[in-house]
N, C-alpha and C. Protein backbone atom coordinates (compact mmCIF):
# COMPACT_ATOMS: atom_id res chain seq x y z
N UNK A 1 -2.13 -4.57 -43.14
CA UNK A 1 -3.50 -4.50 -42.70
C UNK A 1 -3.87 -3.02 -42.53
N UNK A 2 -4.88 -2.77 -43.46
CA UNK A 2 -5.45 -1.03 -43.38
C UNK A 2 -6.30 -1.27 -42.01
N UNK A 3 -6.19 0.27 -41.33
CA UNK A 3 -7.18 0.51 -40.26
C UNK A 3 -8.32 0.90 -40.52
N UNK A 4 -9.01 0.59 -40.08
CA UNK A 4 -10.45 1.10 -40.35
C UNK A 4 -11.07 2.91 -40.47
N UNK A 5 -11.16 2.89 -41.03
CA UNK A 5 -11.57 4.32 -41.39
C UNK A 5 -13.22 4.31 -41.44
N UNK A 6 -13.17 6.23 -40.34
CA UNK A 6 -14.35 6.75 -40.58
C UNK A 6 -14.60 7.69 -41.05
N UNK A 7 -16.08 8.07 -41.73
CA UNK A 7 -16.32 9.74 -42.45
C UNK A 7 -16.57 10.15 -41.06
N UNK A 8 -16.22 11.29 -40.85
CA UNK A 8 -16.74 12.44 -40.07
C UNK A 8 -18.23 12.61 -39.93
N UNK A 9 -18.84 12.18 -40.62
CA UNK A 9 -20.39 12.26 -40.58
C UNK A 9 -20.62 11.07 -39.90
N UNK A 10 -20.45 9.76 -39.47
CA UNK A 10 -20.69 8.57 -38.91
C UNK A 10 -19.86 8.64 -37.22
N UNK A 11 -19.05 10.14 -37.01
CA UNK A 11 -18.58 9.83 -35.32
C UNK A 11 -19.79 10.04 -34.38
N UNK A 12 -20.68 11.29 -35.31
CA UNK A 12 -21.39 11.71 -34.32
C UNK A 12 -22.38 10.58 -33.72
N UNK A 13 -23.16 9.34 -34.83
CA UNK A 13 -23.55 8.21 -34.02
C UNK A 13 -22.67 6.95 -33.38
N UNK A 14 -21.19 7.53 -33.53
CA UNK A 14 -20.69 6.24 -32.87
C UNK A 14 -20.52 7.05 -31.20
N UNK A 15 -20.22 7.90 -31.25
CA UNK A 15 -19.82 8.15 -29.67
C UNK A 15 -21.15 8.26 -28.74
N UNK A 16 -22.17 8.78 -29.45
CA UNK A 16 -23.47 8.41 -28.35
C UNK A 16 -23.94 7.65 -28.05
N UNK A 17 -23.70 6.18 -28.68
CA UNK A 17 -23.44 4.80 -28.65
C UNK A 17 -23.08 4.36 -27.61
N UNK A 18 -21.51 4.55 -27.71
CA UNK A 18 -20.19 4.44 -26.68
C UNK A 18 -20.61 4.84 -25.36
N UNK A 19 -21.49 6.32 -25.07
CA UNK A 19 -21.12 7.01 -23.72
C UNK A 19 -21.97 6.34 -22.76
N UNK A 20 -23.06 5.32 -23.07
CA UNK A 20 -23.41 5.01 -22.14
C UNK A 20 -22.55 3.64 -21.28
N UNK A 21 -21.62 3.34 -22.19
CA UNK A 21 -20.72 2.15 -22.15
C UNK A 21 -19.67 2.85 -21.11
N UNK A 22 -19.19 3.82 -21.55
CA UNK A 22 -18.24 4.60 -21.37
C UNK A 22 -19.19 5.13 -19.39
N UNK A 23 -19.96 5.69 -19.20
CA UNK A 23 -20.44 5.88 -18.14
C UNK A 23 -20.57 5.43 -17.11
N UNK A 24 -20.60 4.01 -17.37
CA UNK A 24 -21.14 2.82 -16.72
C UNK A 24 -19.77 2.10 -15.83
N UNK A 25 -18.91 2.18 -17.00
CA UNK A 25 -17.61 2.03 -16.59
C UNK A 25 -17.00 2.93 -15.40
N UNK A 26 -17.09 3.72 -15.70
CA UNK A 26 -16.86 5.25 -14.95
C UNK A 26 -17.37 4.97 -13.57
N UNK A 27 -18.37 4.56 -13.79
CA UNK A 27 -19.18 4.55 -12.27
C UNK A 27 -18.66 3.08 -11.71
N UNK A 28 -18.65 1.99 -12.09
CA UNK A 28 -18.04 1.07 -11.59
C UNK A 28 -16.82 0.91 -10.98
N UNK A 29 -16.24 1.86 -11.69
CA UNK A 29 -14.26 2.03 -11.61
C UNK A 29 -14.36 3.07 -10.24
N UNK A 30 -15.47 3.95 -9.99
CA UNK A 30 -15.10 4.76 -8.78
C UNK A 30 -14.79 4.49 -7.27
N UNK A 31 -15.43 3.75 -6.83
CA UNK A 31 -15.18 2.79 -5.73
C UNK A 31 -14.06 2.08 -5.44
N UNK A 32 -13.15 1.49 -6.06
CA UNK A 32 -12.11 0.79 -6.02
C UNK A 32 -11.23 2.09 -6.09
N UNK A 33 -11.18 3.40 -6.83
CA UNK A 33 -10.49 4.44 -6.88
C UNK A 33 -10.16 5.24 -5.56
N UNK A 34 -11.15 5.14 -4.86
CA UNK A 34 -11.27 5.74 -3.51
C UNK A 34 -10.77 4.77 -2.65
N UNK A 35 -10.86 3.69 -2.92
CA UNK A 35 -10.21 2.66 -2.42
C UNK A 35 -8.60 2.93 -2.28
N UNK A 36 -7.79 3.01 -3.41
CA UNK A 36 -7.19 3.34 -3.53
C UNK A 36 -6.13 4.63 -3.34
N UNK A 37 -6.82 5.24 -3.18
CA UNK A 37 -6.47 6.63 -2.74
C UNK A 37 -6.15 6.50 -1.31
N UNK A 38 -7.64 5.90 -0.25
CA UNK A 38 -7.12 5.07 1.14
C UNK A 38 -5.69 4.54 1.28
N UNK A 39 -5.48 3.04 0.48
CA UNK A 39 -4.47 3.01 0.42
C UNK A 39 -2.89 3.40 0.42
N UNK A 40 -3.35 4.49 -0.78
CA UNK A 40 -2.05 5.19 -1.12
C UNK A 40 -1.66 6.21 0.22
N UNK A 41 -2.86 6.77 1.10
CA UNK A 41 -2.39 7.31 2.37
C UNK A 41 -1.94 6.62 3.07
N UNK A 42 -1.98 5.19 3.47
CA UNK A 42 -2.12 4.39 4.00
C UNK A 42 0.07 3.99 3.72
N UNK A 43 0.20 3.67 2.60
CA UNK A 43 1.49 3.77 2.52
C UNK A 43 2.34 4.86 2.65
N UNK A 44 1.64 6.12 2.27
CA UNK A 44 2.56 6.92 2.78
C UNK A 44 2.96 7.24 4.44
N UNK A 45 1.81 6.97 5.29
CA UNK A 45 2.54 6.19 6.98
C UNK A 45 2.97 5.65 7.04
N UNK A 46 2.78 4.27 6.19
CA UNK A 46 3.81 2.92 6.73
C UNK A 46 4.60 3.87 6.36
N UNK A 47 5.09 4.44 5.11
CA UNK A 47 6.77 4.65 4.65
C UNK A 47 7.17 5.77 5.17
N UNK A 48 6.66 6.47 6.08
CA UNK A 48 7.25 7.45 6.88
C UNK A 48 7.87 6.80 8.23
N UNK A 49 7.15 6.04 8.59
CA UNK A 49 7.55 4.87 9.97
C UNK A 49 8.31 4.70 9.50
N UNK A 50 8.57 3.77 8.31
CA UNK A 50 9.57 2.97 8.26
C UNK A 50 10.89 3.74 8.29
N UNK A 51 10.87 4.78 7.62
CA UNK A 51 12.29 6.00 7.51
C UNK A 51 12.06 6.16 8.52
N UNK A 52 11.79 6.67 9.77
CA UNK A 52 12.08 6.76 11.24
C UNK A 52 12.64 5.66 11.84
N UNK A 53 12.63 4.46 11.47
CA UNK A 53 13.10 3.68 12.27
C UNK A 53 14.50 3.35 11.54
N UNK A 54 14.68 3.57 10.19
CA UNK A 54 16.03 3.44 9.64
C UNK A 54 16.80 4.44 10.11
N UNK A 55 16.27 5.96 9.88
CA UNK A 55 17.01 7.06 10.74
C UNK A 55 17.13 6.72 12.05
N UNK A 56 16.31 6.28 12.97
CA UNK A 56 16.90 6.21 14.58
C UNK A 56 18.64 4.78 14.30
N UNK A 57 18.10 3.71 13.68
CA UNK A 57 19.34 2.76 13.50
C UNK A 57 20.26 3.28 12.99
N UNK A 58 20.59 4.38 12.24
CA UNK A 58 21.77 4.87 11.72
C UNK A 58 22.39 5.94 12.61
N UNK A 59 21.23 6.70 13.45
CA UNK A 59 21.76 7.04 14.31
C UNK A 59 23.10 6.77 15.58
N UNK A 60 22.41 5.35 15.60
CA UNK A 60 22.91 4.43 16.51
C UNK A 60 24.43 4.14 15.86
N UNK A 61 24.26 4.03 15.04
CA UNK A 61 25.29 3.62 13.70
C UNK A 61 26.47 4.75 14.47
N UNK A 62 26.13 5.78 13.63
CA UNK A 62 27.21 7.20 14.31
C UNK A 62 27.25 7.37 15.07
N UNK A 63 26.52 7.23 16.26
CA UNK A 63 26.71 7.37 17.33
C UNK A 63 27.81 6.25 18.72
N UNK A 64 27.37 5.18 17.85
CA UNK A 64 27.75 3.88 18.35
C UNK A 64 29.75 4.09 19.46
N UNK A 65 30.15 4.58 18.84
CA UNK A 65 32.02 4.65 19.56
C UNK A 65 32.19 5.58 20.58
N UNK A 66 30.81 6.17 20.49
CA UNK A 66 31.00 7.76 21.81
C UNK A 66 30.04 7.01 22.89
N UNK A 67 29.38 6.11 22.61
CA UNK A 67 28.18 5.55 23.89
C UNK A 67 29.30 4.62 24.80
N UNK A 68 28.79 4.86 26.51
CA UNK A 68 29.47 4.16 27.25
C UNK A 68 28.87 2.71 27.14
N UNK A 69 29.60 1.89 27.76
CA UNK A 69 29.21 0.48 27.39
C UNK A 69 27.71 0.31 28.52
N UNK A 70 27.03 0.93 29.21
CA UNK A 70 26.07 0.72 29.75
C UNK A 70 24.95 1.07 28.96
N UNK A 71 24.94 2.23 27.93
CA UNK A 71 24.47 2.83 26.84
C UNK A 71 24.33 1.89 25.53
N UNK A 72 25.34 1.10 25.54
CA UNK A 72 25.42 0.49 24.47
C UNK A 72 24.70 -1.02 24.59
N UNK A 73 24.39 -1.19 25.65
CA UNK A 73 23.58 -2.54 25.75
C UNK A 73 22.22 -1.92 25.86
N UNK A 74 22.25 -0.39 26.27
CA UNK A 74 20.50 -0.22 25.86
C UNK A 74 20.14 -0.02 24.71
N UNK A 75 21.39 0.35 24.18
CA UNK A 75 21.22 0.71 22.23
C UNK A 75 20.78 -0.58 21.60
N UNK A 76 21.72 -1.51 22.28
CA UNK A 76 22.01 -3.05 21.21
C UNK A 76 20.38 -3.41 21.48
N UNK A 77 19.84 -3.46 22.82
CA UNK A 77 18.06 -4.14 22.84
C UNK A 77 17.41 -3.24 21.55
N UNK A 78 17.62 -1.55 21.81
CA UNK A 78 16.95 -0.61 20.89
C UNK A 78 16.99 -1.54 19.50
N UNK A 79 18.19 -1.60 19.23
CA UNK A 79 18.30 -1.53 17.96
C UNK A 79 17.83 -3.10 17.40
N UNK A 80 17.83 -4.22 18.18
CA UNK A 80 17.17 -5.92 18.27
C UNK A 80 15.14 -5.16 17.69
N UNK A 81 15.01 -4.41 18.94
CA UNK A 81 13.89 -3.82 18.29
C UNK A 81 13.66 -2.87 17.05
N UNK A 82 14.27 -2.36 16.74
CA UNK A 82 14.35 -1.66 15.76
C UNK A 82 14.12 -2.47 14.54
N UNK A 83 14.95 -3.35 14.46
CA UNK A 83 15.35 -4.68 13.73
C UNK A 83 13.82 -5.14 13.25
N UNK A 84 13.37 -5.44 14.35
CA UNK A 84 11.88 -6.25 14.06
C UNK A 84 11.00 -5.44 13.66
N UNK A 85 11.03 -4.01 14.07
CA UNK A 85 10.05 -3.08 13.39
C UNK A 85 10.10 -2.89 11.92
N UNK A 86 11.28 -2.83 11.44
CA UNK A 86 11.63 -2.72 10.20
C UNK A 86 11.30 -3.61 9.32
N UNK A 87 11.45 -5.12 9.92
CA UNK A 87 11.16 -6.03 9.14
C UNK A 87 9.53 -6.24 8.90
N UNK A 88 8.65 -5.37 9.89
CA UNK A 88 7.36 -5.87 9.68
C UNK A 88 6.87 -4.46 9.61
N UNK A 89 6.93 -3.49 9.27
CA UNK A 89 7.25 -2.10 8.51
C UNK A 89 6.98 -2.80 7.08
N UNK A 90 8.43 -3.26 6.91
CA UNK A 90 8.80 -3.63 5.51
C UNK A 90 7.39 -4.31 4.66
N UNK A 91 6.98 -5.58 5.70
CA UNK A 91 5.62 -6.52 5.12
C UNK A 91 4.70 -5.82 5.32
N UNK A 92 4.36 -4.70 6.50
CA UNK A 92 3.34 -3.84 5.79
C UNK A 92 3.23 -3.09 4.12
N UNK A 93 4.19 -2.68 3.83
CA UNK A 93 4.56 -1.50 2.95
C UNK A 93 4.21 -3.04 1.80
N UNK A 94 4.64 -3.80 1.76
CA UNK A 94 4.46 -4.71 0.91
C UNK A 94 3.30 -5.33 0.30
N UNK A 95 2.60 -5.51 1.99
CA UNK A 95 0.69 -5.74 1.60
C UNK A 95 -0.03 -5.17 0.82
N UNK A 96 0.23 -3.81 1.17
CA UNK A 96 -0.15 -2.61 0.80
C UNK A 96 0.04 -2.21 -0.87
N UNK A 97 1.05 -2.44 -0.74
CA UNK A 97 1.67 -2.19 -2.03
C UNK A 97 0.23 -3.45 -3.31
N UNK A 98 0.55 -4.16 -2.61
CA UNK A 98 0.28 -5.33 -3.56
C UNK A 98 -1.26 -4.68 -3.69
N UNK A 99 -1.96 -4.53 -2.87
CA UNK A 99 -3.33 -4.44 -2.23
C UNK A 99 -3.50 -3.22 -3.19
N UNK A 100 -3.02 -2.54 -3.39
CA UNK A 100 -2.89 -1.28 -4.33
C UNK A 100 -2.86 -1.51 -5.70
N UNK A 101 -1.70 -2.60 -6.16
CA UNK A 101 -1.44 -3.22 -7.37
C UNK A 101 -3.22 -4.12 -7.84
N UNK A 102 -3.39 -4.79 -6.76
CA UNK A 102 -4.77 -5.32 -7.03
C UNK A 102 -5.90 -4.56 -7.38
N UNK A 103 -6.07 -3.64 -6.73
CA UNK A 103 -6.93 -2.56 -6.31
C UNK A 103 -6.74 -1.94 -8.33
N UNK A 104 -5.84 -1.55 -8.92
CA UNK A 104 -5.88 -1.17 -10.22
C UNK A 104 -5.87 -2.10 -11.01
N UNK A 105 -5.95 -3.68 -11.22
CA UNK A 105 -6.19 -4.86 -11.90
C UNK A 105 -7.94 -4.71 -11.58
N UNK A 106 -8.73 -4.65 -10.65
CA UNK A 106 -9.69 -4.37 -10.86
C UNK A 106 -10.25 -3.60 -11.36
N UNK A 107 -10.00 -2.06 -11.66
CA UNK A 107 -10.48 -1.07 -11.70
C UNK A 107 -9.90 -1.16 -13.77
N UNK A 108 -8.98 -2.08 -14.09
CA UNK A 108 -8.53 -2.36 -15.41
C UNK A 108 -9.63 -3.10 -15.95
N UNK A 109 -9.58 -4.27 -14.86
CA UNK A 109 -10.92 -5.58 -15.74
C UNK A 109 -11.98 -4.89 -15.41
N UNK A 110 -12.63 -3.82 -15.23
CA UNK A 110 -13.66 -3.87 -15.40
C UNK A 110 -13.82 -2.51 -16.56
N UNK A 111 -13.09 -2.36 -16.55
CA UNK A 111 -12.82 -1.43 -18.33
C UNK A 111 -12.96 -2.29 -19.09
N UNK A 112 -12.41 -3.11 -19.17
CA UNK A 112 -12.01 -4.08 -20.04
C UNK A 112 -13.69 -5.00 -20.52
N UNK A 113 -13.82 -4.92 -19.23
CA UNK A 113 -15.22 -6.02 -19.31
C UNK A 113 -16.07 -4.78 -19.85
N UNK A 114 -16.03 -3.67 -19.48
CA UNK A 114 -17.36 -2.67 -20.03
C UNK A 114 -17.32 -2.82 -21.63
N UNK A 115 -15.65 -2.41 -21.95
CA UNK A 115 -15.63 -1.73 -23.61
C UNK A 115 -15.68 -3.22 -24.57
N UNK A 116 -15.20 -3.89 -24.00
CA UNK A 116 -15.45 -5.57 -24.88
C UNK A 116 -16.38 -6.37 -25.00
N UNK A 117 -16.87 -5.96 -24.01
CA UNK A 117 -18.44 -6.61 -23.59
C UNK A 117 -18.39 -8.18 -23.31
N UNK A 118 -17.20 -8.38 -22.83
CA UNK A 118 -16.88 -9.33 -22.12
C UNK A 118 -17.81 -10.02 -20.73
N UNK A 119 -17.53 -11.10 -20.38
CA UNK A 119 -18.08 -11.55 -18.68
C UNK A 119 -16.73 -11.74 -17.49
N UNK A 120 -16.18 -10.28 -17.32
CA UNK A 120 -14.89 -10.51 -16.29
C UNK A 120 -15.41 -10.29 -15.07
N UNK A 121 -16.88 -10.39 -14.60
CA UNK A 121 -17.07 -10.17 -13.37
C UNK A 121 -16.33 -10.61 -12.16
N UNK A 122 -16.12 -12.10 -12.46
CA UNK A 122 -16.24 -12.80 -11.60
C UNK A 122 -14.32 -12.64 -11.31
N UNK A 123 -13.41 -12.58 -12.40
CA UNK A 123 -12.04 -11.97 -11.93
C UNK A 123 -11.95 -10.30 -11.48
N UNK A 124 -13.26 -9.97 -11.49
CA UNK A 124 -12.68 -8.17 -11.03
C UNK A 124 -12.90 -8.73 -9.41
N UNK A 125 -14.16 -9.69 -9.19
CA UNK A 125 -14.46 -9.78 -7.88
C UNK A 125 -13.35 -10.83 -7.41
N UNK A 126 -12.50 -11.73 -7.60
CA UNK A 126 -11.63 -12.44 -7.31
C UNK A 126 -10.05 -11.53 -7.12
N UNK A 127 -10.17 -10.38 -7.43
CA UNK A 127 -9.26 -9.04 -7.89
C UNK A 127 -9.39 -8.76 -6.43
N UNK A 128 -10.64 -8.21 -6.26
CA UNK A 128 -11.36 -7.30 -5.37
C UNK A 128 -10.86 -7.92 -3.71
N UNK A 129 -11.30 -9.47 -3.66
CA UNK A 129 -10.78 -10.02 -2.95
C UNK A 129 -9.68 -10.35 -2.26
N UNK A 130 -9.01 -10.68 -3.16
CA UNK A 130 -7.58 -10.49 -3.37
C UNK A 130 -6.89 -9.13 -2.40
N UNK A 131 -7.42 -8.23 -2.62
CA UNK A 131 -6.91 -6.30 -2.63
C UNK A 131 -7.09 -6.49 -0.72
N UNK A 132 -8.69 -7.05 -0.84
CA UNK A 132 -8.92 -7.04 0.81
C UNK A 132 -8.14 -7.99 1.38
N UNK A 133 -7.16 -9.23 1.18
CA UNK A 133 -6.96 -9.73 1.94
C UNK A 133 -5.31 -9.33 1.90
N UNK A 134 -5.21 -9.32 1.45
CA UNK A 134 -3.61 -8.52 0.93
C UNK A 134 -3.80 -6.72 2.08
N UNK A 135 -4.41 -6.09 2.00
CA UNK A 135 -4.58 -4.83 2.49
C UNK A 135 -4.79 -5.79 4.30
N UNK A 136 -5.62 -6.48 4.54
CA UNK A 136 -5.71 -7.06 5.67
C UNK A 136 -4.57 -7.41 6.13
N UNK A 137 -3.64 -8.25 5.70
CA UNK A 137 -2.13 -8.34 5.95
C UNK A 137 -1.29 -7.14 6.22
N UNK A 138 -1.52 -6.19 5.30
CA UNK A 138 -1.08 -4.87 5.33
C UNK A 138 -1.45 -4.16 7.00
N UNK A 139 -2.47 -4.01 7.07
CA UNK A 139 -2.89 -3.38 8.72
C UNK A 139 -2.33 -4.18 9.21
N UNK A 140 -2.47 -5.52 9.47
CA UNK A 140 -2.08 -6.66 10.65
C UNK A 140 -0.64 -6.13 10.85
N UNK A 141 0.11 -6.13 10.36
CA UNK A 141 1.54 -5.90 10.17
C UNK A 141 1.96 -5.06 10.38
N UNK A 142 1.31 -3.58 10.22
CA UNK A 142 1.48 -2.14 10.76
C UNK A 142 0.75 -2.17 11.97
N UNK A 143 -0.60 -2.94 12.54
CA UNK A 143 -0.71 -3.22 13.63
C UNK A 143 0.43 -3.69 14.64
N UNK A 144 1.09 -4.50 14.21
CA UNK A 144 2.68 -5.27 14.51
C UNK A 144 3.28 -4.57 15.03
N UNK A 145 3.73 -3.59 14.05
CA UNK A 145 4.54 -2.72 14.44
C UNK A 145 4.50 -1.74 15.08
N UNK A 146 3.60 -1.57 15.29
CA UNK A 146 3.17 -0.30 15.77
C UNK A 146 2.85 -0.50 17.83
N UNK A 147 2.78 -1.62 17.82
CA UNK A 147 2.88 -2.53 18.85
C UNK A 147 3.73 -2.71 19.85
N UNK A 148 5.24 -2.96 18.37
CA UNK A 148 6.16 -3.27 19.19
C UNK A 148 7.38 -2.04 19.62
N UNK A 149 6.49 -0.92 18.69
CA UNK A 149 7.05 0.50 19.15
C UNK A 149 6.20 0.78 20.31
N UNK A 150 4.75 0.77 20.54
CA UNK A 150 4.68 1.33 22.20
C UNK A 150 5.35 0.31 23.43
N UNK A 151 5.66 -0.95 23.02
CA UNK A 151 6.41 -1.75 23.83
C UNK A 151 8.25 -1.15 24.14
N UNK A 152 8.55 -0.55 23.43
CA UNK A 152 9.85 -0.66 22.81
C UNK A 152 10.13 0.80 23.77
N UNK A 153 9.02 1.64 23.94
CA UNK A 153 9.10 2.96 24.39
C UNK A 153 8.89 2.81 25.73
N UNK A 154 7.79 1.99 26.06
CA UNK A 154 7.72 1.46 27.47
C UNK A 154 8.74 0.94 28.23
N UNK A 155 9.22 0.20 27.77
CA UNK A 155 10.75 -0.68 28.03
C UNK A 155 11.84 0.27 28.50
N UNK A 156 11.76 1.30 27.48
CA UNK A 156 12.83 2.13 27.56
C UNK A 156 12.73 3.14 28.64
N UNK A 157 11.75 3.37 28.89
CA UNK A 157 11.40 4.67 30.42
C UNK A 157 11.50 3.81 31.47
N UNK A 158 11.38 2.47 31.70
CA UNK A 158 11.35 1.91 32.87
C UNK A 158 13.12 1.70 32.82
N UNK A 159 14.18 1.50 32.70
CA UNK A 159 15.33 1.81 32.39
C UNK A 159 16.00 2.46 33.25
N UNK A 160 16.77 2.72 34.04
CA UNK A 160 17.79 3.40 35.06
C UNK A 160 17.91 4.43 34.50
N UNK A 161 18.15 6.04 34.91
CA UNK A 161 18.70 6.67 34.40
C UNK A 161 19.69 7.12 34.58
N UNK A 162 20.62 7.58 33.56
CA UNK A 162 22.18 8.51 34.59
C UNK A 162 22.11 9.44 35.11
């Protein structure tokens, strides 16, 4: 199958054609981009939390044979908490993630729908949806956590000291 071939004299009316296609797109796709960008800050906190709370547990880790055993039952609650932060750390970073993944399935179908001249409205907006409720999970969950670290800190100052 030959490709289609053009003279050089026929680009100049195909692309002025195109740019208003091409524009339109552009402007549609920007919103979900900024969107995105949100996001992507948005994971780079969760995933800084989350490495703080793996570094404090490994801490614990090496540290674990030099702590007296009165130390070590405040470690073992620490680290029960730690435990749960991580795990809902983790389902943030995940929401997010996805919510992000969505977030560029929209910002695809509606390329897609500009240059084909397709009707994908109604999956960029089912996309779109999607991104918000997925990203909603995402906060809830870093809400979570974030929760059960000012609890976790509280807990810990009320505590005996040596």
């Amino acid at each position: 199958m030959a490709l289609p071939t053009f003279e050089l004299s026929t680009l100049p009316a195909i692309l002025p054609a195109a740019l208003p296609v091409i524009s339109h797109a552009i402007q549609l796709a920007v919103a979900p981009v900024f969107l995105l960008t949100g996001v992507a800050a948005l994971l780079g906190v969760m995933a800084t939390r989350l490495a703080r709370i793996i570094d404090r547990a490994r801490y614990f880790e090496t540290a674990w044979h030099h702590l007296s055993d009165e130390n070590r039952r405040v470690a073992s609650l620490e680290l029960v908490n730690l435990e749960k932060r991580r795990i809902v750390a983790s389902w943030a970073i995940n929401f997010s993630t996805a919510a992000a993944l969505l977030v560029c399935a929209v910002v695809t179908t509606l390329f897609v729908d500009a240059f084909f001249a397709t009707d994908l409205n109604w999956l960029a907006g089912v996309l779109f949806i999607g991104s918000m409720l997925t990203l909603i999970a995402g906060l809830a969950c870093f809400l979570r956590e974030v929760t059960v670290a000012t609890n976790t800190v509280r807990l810990l100052t009320l505590r005996p000291r040596d």
